[in-house]
PDB file of N, CA and C in Angstrom:
ATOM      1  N   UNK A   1      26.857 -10.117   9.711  1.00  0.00           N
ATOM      2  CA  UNK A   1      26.271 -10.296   8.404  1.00  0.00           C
ATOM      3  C   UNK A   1      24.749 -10.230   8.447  1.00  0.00           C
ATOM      4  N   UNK A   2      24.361 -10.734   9.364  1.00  0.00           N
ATOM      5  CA  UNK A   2      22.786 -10.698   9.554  1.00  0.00           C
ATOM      6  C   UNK A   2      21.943  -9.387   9.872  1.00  0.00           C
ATOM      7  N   UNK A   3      22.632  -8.470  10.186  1.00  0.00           N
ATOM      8  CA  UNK A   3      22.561  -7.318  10.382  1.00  0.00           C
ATOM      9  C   UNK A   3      22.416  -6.426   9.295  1.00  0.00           C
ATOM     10  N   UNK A   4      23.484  -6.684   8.543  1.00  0.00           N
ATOM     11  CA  UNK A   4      23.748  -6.034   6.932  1.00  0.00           C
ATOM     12  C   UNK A   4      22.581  -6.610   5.842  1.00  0.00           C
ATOM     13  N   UNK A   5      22.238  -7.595   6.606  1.00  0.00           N
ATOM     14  CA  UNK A   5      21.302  -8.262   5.741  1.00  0.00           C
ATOM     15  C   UNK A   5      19.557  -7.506   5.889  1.00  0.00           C
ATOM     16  N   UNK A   6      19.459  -7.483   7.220  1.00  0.00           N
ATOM     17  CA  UNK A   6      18.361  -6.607   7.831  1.00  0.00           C
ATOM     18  C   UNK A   6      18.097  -4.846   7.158  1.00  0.00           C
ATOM     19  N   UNK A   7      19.261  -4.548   7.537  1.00  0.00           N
ATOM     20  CA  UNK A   7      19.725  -3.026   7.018  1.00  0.00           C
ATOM     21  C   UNK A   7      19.404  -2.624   5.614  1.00  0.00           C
ATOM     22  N   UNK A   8      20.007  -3.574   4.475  1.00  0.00           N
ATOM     23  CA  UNK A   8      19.572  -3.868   3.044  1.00  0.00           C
ATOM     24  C   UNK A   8      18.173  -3.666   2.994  1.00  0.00           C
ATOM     25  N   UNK A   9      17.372  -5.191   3.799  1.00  0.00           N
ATOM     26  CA  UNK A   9      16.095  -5.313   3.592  1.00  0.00           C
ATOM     27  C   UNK A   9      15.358  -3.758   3.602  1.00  0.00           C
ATOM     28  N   UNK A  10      15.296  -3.091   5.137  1.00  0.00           N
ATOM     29  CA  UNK A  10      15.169  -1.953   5.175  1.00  0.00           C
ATOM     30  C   UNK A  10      15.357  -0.885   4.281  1.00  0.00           C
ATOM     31  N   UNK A  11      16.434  -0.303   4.029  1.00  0.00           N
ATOM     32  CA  UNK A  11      16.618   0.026   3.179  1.00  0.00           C
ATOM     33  C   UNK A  11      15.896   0.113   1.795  1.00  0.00           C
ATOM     34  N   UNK A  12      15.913  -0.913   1.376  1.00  0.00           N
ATOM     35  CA  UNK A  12      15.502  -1.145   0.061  1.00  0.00           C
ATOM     36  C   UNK A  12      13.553  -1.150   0.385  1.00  0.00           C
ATOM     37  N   UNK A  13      12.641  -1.540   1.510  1.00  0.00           N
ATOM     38  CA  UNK A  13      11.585  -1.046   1.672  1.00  0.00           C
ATOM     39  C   UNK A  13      11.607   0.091   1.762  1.00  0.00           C
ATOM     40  N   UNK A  14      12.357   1.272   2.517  1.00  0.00           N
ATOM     41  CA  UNK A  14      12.269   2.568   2.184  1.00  0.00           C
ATOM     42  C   UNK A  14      12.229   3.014   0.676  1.00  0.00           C
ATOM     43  N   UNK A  15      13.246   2.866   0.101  1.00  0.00           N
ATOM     44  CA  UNK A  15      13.413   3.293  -1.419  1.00  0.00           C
ATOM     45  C   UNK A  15      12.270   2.851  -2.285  1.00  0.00           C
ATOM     46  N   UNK A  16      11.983   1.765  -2.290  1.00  0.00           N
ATOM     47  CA  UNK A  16      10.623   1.382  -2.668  1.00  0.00           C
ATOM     48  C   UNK A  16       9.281   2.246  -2.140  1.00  0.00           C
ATOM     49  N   UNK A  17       9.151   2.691  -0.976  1.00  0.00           N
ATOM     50  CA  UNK A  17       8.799   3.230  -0.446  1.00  0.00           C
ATOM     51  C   UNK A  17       8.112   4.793  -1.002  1.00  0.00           C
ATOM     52  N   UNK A  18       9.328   4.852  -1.047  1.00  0.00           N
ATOM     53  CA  UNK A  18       9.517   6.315  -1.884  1.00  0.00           C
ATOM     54  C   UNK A  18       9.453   6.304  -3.402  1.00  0.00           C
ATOM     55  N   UNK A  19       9.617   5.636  -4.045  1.00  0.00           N
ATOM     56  CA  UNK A  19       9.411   5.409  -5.332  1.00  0.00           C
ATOM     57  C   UNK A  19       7.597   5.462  -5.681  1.00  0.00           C
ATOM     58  N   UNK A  20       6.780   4.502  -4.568  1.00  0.00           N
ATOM     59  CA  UNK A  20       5.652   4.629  -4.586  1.00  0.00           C
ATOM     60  C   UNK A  20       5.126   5.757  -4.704  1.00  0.00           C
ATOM     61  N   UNK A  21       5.402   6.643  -3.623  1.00  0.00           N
ATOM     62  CA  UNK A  21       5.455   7.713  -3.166  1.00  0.00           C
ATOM     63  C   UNK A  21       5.572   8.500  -4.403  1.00  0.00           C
ATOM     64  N   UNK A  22       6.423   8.300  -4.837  1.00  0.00           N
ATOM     65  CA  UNK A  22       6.830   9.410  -6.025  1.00  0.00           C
ATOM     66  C   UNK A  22       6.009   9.566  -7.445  1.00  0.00           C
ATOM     67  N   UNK A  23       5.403   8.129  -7.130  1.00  0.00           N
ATOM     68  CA  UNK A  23       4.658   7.263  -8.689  1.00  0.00           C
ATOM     69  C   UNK A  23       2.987   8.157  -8.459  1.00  0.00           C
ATOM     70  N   UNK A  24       2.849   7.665  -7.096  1.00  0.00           N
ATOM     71  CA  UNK A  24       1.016   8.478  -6.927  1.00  0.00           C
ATOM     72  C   UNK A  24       1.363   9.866  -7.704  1.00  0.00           C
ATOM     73  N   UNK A  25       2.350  10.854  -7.203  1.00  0.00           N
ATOM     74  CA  UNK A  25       2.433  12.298  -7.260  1.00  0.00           C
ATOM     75  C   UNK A  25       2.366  12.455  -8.411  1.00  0.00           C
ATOM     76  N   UNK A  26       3.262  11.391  -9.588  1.00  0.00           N
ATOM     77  CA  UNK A  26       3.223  11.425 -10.725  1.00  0.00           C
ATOM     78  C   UNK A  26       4.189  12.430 -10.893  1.00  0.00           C
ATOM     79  N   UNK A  27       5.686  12.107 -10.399  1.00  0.00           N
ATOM     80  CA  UNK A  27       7.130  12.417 -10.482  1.00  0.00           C
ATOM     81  C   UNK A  27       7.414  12.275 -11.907  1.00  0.00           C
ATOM     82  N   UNK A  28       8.284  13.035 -12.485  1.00  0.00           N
ATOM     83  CA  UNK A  28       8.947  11.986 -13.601  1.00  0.00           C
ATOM     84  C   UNK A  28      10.333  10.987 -13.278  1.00  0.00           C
ATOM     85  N   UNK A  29      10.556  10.189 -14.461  1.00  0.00           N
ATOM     86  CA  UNK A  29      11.917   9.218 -13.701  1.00  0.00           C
ATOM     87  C   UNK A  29      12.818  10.160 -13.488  1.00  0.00           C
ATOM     88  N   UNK A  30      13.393  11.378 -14.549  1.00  0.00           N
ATOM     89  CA  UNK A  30      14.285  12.220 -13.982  1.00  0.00           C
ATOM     90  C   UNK A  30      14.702  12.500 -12.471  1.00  0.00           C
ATOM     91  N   UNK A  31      13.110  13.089 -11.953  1.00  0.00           N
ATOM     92  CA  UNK A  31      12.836  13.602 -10.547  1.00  0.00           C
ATOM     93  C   UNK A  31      13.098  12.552  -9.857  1.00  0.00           C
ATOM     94  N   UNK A  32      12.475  11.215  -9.702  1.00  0.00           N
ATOM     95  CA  UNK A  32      12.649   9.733  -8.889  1.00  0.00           C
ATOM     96  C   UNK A  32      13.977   9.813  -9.282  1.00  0.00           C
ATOM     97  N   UNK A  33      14.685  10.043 -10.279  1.00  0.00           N
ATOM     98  CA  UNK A  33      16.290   9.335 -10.105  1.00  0.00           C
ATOM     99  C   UNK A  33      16.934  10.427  -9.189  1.00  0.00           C
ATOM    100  N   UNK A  34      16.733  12.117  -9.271  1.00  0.00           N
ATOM    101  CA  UNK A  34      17.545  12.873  -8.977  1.00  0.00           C
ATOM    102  C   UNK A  34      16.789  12.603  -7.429  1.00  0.00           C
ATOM    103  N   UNK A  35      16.069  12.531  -6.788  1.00  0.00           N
ATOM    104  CA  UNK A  35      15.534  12.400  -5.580  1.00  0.00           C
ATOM    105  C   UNK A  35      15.949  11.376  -4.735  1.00  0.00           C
ATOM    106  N   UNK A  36      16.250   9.847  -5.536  1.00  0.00           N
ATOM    107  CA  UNK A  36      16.970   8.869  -4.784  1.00  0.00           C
ATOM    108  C   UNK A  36      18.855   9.152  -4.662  1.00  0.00           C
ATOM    109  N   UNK A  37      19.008   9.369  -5.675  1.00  0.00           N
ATOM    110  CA  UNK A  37      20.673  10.158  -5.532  1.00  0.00           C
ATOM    111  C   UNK A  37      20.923  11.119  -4.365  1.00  0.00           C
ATOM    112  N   UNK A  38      19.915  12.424  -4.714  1.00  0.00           N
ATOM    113  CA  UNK A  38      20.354  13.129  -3.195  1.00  0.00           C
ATOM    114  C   UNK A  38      19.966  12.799  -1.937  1.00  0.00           C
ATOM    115  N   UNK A  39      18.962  11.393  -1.822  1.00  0.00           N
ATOM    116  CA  UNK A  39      18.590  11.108  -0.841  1.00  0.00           C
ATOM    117  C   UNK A  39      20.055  10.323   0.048  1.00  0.00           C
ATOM    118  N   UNK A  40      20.876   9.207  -1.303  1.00  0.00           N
ATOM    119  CA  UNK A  40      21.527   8.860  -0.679  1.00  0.00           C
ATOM    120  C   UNK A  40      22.937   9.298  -0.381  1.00  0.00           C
ATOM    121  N   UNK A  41      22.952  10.701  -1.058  1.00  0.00           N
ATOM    122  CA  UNK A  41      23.811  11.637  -0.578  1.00  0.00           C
ATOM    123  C   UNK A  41      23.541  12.515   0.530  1.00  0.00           C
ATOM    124  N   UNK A  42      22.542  12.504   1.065  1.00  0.00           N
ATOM    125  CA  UNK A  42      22.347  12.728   2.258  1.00  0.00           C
ATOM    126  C   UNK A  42      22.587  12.009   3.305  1.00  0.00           C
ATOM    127  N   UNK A  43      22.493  10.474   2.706  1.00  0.00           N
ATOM    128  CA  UNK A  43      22.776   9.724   3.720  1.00  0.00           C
ATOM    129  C   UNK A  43      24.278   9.598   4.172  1.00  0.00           C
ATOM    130  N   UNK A  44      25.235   9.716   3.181  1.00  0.00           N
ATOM    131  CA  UNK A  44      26.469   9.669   3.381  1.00  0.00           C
ATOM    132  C   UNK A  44      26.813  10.699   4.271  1.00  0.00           C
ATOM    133  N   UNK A  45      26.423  11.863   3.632  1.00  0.00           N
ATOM    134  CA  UNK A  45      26.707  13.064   4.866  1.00  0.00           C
ATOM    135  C   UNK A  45      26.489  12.680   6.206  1.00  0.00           C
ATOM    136  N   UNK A  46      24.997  11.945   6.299  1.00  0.00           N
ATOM    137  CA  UNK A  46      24.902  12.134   7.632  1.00  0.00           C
ATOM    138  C   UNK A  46      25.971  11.000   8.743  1.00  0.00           C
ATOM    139  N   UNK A  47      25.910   9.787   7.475  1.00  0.00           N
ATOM    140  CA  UNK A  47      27.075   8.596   7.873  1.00  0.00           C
ATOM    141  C   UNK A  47      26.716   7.604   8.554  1.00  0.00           C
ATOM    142  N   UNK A  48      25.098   7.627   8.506  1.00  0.00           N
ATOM    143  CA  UNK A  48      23.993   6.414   8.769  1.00  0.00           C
ATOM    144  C   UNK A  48      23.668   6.126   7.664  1.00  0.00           C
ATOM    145  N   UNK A  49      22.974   4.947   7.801  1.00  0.00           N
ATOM    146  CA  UNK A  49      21.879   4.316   6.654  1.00  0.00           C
ATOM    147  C   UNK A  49      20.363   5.365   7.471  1.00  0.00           C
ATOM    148  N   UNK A  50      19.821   5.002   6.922  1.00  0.00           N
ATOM    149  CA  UNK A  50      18.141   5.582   7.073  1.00  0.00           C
ATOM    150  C   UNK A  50      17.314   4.948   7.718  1.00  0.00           C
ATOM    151  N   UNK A  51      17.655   3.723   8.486  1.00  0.00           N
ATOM    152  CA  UNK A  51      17.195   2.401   9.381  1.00  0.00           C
ATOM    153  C   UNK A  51      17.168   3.327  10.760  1.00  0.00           C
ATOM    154  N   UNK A  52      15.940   3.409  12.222  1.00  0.00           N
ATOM    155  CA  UNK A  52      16.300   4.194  13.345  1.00  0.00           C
ATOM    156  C   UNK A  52      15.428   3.353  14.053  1.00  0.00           C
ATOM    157  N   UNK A  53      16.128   3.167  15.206  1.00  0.00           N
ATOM    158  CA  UNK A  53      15.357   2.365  16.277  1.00  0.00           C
ATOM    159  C   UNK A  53      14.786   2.843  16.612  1.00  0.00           C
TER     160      UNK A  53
END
């Protein structure tokens, strides 16, 4: 559980992350929504989270 808990945290600083990211460029929400979707459809493909030691 503590793990899953870590992973989340992570996680969710990335996405935030990227949201920042997206806000300087001056994305629209469309783009930030369609960009976090295929991000985390990428992630499924790959069948990790986005966390790397």
């Amino acid at each position: 559980m503590m793990t899953e808990s870590l992973c989340i945290a992570a996680i969710s600083h990335l996405r935030q992350r990227l949201l920042d990211d997206m806000a300087v460029r001056r994305f629209s929400q469309g783009t930030q929504r369609n960009y976090l979707r295929n991000v985390g459809r990428f992630a499924m493909f790959l069948g990790r989270l986005g966390v790397t030691n």
